[in-house]
Protein backbone atom coordinates (compact mmCIF):
# COMPACT_ATOMS: atom_id res chain seq x y z
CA UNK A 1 5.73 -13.59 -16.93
CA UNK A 2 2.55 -16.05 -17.58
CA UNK A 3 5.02 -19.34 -17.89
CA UNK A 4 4.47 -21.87 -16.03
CA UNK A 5 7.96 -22.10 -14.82
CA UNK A 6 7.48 -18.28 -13.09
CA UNK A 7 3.97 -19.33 -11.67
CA UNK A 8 5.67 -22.46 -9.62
CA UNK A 9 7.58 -20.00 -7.91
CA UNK A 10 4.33 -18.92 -5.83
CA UNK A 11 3.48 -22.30 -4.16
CA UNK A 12 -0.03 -21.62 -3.32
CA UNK A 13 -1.46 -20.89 -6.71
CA UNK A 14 -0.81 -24.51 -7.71
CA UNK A 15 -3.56 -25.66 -5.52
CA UNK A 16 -7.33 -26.39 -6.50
CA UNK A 17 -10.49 -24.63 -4.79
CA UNK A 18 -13.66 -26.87 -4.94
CA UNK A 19 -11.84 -28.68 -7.02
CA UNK A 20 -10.92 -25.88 -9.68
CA UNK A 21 -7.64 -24.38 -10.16
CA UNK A 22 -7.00 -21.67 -8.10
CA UNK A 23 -7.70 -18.13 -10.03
CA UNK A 24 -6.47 -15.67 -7.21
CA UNK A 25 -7.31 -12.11 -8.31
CA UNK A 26 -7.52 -10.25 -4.90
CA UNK A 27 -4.06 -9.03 -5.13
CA UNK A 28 -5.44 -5.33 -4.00
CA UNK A 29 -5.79 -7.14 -0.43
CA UNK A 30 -2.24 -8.81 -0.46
CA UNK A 31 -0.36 -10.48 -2.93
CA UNK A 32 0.69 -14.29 -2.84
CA UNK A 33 4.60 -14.99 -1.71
CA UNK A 34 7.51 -16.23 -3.56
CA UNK A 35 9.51 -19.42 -2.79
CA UNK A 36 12.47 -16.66 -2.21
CA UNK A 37 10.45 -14.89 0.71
CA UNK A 38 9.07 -17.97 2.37
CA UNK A 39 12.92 -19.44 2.30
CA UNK A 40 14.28 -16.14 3.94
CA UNK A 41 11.98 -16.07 6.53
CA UNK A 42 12.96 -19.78 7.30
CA UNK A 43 16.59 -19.07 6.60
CA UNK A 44 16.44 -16.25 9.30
CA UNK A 45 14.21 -18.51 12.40
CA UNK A 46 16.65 -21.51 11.45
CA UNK A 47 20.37 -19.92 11.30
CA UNK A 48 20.06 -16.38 12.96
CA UNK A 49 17.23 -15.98 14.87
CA UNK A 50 18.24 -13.30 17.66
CA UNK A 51 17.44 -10.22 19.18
CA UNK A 52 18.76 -7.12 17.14
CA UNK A 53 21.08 -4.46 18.32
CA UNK A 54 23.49 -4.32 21.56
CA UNK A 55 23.81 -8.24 22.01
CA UNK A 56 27.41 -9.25 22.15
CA UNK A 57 27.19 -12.57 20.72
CA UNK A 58 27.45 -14.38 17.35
CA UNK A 59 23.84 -14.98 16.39
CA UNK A 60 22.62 -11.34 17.70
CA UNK A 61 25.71 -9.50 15.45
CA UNK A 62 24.65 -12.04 12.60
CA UNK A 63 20.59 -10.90 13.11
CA UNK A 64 21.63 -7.15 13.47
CA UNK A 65 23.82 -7.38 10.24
CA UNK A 66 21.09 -8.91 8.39
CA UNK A 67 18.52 -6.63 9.99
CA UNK A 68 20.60 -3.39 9.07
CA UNK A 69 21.53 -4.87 5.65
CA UNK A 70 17.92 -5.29 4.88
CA UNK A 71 16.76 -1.79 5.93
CA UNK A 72 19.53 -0.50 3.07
CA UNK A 73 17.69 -2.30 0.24
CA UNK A 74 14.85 -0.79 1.54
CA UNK A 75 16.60 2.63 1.41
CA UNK A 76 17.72 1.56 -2.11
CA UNK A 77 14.68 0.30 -3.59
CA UNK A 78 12.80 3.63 -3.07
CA UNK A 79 15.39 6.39 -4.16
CA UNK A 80 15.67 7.46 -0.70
CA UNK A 81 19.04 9.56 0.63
CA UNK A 82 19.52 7.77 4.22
CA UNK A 83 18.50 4.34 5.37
CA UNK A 84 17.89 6.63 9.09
CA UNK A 85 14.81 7.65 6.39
CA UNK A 86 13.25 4.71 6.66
CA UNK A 87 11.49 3.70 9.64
CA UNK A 88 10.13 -0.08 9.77
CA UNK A 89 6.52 -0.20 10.86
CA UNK A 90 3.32 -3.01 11.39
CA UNK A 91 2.31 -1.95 7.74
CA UNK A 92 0.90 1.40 5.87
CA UNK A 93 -1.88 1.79 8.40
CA UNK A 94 0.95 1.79 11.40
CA UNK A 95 2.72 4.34 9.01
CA UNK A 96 -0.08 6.58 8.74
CA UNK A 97 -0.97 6.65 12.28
CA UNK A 98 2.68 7.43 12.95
CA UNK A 99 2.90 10.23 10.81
CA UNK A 100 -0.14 11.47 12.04
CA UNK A 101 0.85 11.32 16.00
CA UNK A 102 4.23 12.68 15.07
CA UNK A 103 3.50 14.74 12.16
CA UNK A 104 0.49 16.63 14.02
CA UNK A 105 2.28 17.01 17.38
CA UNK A 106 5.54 19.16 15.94
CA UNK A 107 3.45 20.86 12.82
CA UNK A 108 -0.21 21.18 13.31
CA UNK A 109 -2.12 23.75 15.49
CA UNK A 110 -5.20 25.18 15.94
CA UNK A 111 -6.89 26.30 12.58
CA UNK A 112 -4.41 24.53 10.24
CA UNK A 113 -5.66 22.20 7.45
CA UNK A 114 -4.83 18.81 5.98
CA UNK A 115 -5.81 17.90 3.09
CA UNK A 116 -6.90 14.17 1.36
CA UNK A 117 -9.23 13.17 -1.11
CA UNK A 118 -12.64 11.53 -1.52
CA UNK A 119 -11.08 8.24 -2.87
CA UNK A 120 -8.74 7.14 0.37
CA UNK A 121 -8.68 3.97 2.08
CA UNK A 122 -10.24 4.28 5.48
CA UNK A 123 -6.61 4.26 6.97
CA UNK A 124 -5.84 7.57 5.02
CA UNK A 125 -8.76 9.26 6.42
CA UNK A 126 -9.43 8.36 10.13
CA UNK A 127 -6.35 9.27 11.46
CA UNK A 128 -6.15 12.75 10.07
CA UNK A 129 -9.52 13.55 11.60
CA UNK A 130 -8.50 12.05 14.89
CA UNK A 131 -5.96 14.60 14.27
CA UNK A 132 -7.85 17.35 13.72
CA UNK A 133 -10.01 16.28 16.52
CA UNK A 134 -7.27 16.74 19.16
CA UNK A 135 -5.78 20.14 17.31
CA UNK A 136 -8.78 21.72 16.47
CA UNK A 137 -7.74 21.44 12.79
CA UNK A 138 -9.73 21.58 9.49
CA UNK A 139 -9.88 18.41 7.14
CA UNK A 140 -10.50 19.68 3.53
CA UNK A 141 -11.16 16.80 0.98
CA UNK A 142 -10.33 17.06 -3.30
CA UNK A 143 -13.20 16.02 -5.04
CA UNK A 144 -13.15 13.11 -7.56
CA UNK A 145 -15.08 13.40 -11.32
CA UNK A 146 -17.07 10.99 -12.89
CA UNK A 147 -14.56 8.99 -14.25
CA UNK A 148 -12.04 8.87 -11.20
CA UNK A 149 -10.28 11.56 -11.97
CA UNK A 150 -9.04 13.91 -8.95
CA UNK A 151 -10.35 17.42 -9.85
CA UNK A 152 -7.46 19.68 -10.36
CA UNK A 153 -9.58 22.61 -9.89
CA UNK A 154 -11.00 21.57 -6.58
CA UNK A 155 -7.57 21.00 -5.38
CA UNK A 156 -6.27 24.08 -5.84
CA UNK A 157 -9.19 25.71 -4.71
CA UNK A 158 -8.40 24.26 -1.37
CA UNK A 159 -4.56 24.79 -0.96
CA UNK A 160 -4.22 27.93 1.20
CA UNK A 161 -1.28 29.41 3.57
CA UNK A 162 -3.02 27.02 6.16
CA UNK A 163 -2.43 24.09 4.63
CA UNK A 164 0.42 21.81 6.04
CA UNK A 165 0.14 18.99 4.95
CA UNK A 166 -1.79 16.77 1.84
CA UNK A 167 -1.91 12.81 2.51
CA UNK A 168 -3.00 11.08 -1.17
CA UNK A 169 -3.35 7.79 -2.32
CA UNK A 170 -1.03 7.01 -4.78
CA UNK A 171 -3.28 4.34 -6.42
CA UNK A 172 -6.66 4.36 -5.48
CA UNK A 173 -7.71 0.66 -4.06
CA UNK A 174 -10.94 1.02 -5.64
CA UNK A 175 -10.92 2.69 -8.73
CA UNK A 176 -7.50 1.92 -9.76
CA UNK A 177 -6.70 5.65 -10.65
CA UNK A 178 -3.07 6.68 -10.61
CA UNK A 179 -2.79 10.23 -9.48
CA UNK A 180 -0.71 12.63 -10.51
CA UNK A 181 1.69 12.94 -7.26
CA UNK A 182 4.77 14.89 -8.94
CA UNK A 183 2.24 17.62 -10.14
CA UNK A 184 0.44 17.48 -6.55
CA UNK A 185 3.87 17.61 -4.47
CA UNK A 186 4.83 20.35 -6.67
CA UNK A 187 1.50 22.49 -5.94
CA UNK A 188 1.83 21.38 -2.42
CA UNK A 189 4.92 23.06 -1.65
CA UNK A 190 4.63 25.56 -3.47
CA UNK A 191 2.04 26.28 -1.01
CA UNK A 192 4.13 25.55 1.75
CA UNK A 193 2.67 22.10 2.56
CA UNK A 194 4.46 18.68 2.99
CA UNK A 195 2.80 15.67 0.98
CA UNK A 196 2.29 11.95 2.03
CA UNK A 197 1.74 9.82 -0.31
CA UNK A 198 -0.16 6.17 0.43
CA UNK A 199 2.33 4.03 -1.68
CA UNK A 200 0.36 0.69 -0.59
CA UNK A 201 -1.45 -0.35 -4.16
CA UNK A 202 1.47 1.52 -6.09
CA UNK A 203 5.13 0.31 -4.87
CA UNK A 204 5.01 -3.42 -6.35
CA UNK A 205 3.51 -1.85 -9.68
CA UNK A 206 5.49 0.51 -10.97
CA UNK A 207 9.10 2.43 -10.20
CA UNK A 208 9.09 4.33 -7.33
CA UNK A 209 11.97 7.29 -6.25
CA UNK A 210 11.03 9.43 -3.01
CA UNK A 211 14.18 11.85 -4.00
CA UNK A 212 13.50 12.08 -7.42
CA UNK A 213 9.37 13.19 -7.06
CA UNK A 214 10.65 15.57 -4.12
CA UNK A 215 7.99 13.51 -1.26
CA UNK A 216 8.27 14.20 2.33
CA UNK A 217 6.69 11.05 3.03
CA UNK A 218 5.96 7.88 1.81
CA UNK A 219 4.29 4.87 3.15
CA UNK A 220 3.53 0.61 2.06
CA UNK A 221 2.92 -2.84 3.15
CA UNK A 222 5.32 -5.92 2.59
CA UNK A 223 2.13 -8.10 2.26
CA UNK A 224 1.52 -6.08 -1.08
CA UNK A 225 4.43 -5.99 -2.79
CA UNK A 226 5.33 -10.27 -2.47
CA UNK A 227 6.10 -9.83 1.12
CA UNK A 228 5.13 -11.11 4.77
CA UNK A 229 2.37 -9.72 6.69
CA UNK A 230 2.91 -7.36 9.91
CA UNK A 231 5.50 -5.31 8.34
CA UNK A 232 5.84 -2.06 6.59
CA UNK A 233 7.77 1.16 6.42
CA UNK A 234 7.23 4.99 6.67
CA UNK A 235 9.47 7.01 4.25
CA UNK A 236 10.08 10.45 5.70
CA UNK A 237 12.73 13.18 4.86
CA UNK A 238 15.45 13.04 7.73
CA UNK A 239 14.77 16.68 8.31
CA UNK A 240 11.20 16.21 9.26
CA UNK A 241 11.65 13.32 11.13
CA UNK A 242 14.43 15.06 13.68
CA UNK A 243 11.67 17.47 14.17
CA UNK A 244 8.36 14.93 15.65
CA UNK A 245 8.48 13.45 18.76
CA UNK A 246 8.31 9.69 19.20
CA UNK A 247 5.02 7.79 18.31
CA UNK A 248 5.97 5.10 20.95
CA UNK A 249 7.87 4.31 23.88
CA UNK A 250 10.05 1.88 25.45
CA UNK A 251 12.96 -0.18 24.54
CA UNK A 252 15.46 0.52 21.68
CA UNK A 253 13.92 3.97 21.11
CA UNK A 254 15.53 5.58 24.10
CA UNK A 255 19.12 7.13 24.46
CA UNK A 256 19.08 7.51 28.23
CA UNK A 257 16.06 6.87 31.09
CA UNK A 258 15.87 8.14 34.66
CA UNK A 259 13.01 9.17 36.73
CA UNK A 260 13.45 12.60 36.41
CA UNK A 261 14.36 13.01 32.45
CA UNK A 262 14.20 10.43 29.47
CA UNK A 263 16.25 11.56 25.96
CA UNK A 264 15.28 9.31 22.61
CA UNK A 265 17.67 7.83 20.14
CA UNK A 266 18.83 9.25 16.55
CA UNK A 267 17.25 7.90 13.32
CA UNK A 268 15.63 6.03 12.65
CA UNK A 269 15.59 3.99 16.19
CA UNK A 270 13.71 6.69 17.98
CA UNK A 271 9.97 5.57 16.25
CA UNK A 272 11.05 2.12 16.47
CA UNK A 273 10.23 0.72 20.09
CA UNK A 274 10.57 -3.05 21.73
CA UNK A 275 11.41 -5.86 19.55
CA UNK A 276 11.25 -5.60 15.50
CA UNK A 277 10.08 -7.85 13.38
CA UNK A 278 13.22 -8.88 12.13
CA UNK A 279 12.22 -11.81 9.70
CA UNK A 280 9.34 -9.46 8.52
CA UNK A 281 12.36 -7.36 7.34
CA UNK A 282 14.21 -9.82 5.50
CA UNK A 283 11.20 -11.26 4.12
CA UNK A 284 10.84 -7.82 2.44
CA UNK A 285 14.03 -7.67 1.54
CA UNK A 286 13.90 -10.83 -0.36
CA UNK A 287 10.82 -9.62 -1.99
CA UNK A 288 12.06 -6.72 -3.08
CA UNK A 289 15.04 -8.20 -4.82
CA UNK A 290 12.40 -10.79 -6.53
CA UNK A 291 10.82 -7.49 -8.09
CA UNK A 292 14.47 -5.76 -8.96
CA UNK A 293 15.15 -8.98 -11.05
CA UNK A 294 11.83 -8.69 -12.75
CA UNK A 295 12.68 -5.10 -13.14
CA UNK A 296 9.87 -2.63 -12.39
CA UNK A 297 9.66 -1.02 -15.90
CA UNK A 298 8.56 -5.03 -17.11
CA UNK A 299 6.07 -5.18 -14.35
CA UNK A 300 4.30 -2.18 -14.87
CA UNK A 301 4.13 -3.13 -19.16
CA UNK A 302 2.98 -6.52 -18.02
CA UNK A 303 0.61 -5.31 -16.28
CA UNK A 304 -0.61 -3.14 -17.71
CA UNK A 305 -1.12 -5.17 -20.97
CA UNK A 306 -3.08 -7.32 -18.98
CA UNK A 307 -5.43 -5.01 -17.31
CA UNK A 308 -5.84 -3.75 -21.01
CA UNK A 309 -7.15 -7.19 -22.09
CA UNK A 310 -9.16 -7.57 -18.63
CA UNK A 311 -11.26 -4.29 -19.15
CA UNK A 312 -11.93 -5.39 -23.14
CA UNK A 313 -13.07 -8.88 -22.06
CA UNK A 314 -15.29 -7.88 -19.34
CA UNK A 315 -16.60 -4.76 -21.06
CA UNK A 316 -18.63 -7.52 -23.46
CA UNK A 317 -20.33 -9.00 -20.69
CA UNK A 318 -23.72 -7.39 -20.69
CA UNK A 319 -24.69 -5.83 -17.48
CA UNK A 320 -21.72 -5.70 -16.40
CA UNK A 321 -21.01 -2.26 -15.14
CA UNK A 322 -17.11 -1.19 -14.75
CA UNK A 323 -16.37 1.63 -11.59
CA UNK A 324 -13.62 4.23 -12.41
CA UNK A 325 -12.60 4.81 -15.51
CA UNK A 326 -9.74 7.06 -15.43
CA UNK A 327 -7.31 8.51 -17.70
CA UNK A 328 -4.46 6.41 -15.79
CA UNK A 329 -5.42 3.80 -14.36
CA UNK A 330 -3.57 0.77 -12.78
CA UNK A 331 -4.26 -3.24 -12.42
CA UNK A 332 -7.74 -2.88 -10.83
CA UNK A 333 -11.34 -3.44 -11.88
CA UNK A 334 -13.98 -2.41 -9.48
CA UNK A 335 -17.32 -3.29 -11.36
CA UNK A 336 -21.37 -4.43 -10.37
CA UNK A 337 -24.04 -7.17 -12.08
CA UNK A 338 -26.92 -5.41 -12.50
CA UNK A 339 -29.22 -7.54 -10.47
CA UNK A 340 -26.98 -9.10 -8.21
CA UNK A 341 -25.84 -9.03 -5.18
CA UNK A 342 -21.39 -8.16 -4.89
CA UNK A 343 -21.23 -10.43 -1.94
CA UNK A 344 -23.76 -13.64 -3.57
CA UNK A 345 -21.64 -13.03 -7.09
CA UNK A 346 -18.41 -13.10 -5.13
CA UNK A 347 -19.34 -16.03 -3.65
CA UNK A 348 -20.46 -18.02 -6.37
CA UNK A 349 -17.32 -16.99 -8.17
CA UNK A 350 -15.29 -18.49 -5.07
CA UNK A 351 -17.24 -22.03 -5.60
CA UNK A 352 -16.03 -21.53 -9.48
CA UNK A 353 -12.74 -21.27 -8.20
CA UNK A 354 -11.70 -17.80 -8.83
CA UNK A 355 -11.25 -15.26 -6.01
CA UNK A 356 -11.73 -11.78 -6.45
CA UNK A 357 -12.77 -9.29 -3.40
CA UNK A 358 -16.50 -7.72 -2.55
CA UNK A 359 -17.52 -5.62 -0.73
CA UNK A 360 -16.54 -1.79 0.05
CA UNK A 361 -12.74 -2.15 0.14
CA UNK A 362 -12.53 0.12 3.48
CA UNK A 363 -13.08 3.18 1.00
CA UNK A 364 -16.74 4.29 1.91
CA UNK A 365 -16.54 7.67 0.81
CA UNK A 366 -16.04 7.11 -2.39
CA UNK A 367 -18.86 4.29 -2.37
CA UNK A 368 -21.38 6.78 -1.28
CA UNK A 369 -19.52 8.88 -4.16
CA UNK A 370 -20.87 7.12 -6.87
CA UNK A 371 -24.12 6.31 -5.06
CA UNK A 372 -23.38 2.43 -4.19
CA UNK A 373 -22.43 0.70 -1.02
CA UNK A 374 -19.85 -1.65 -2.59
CA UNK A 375 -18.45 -3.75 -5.74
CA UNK A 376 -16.90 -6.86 -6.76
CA UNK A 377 -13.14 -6.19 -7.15
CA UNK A 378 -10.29 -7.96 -9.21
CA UNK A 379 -7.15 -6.95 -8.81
CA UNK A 380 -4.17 -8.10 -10.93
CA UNK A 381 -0.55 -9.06 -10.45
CA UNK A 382 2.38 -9.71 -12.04
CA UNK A 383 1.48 -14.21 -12.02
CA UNK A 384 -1.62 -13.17 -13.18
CA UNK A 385 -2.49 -14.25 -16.97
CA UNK A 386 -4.84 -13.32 -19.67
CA UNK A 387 -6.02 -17.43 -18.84
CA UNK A 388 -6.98 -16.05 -15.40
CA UNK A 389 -8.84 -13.52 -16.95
CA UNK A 390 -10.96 -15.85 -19.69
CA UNK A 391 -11.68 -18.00 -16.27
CA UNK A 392 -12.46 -14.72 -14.22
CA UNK A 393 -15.23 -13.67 -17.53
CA UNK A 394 -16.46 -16.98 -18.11
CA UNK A 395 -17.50 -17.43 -14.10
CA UNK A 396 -19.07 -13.95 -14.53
CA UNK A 397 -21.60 -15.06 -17.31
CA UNK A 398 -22.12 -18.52 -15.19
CA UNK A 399 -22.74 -16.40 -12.06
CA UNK A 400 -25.58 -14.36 -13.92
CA UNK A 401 -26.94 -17.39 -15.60
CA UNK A 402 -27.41 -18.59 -12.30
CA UNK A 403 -28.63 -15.83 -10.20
CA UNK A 404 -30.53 -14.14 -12.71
């Protein structure tokens, strides 16, 4: 995966960045696209482009085809049972907020409690205490450990009858810890509670089934996984999605309007209103096929050989302090200069050509955590290559020489 051959796929990292080559390693943010997904998005605005559903003519049944087509692969890449399971969206924050409109207006009263953890993204926090804002609900939060870990103990301290519902990141975007989901859905419902899991850093890193690990809900970004911006998906068990109410209204998601009485369509048209982004979706879909040919099993060893190799090379550097060091942890390095600044090393590494993200990743909680208000993260992919690392260590120790 580090030829050159597979790295001219991804037109952008060929360029040069005050005149270095480019050494993008802020792949936690959003990945860099294929050749395959900017051609399908052209292909589609070229040959197809049309509204989708109940147009008549050639180019809308062509767009609709495509459009339906897409949302199968979609259905198919995650294990689910029923493409009417999977519900196109802006991206996992639009999921989230969805889920927590929907979620909280059929299932969540007065006294009930939702559960998260203290290393979310901003996007699985908010909108559960909006939530229990409006229901007079109870937010309960699973501690983390020293090293990243979630503590198990904590977390079943918390579950009670109450509980409906626990919303955890998959991969944390900070500390790069891979939590246990099977062995939290399992506790969950044994408990009673559905589980959402935050799929954003996980789905383009490592096999994903929604039937198989028993989730009620499961939510990601395109722009992660090789795909477009502005488009995403909410995984939800049909069931549970027959149950909540719409999350917006207007066009497409009706079945019949009149003054006096509207009714809403089936699955999964009924939380998708107006116009979709239909190139979005087959941008998706082309970049999901680019990671089925890879295979996801050959990803994740990739990977994961190369975030070995990262966290021995930049464990040398002295004063260089590394942030979560868990016992399963994915592509991500979250780590601090003693002495300097995240945002003036992450911008002297930018002039050395490499960029890497500062800063506190829209995860504050688990900033004040560990007693810091941010870090200097690099995040890996599957382009990256133990070259991009060598660059990423030798700006580091030019960075210090220069600052300190």
């Amino acid at each position: 995966m580090d030829n050159q051959s597979f790295r001219s796929q991804f037109p952008i990292l060929n360029q040069m960045v005050h005149n270095k080559p480019l050494v993008y390693l802020d792949n936690g943010a959003t990945t860099q696209k294929p050749q395959c997904v900017i051609d399908a998005i052209t292909n589609y605005y070229t040959t197809i482009n049309s509204n989708v559903h109940r147009g008549v003519h050639h180019l809308s049944q062509l767009s609709t085809d495509a459009f339906e087509s897409a949302r199968k692969t979609v259905k198919e890449f995650l294990g689910a049972t029923h493409s009417c399971e999977i519900i196109l969206t802006k991206g996992t924050t639009e999921s989230i907020n969805l889920l927590a409109y929907s979620f909280g207006e059929a299932f969540i009263g007065e006294g009930d409690e939702i559960i998260t953890t203290e290393m979310e993204h901003h996007a699985n926090i908010v909108p559960w205490q909006l939530l229990c804002e409006r229901k007079k609900a109870i937010l309960k939060v699973i501690e983390v450990d020293a090293k990243g870990n979630l503590d198990w103990t904590s977390f079943e301290k918390l579950l009670t009858s109450k509980t409906k519902l626990v919303s955890v990141a998959h991969i944390s975007n900070t500390l790069g810890t891979i939590n246990p989901i099977e062995r939290i859905i399992e506790s969950a419902h044994k408990a009673g509670a559905k589980v959402h899991v935050d799929g954003a850093q996980s789905v383009a890193h490592m096999p994903i089934n929604v039937a198989n690990s028993d989730v009620d809900f499961f939510s990601f970004s395109a722009h992660k996984m090789y795909g477009p911006m502005g488009i995403g998906v909410l995984y939800g068990k049909e069931s549970l999605l027959n149950q909540m109410p719409p999350y917006q209204s207007g066009g497409e998601m009706i079945d019949q309007v009149s003054f006096e009485k509207t009714t809403f369509n089936t699955l999964p048209f009924k939380f998708e209103a107006g116009t979709p982004d239909v190139p979005g979706l087959l941008g998706l879909e082309a970049a999901i096929k680019f990671l089925q040919n890879l295979g996801m099993e050959n990803i994740k060893d990739a990977e994961e050989d190369l975030f070995n190799y990262a966290v021995e090379k930049l464990s040398k550097i002295d004063g260089l302090e590394i942030f979560g060091e868990a016992d399963n942890k994915a592509s991500v390095i979250s780590f601090l200069l003693q002495g300097i600044h995240p945002f003036d090393a992450g911008t002297i590494l930018d002039q050395l050509g490499v960029a890497v993200r500062t800063g506190n990743h829209c995860a504050q909680p688990i900033m004040a955590k560990f007693g810091i208000t941010g870090t200097i993260r690099a995040s890996m992919a599957i382009y990256n290559t133990k070259a991009d690392i060598d660059r990423l260590a030798e700006a580091i120790i030019k960075t210090q020489t220069m600052l300190l």
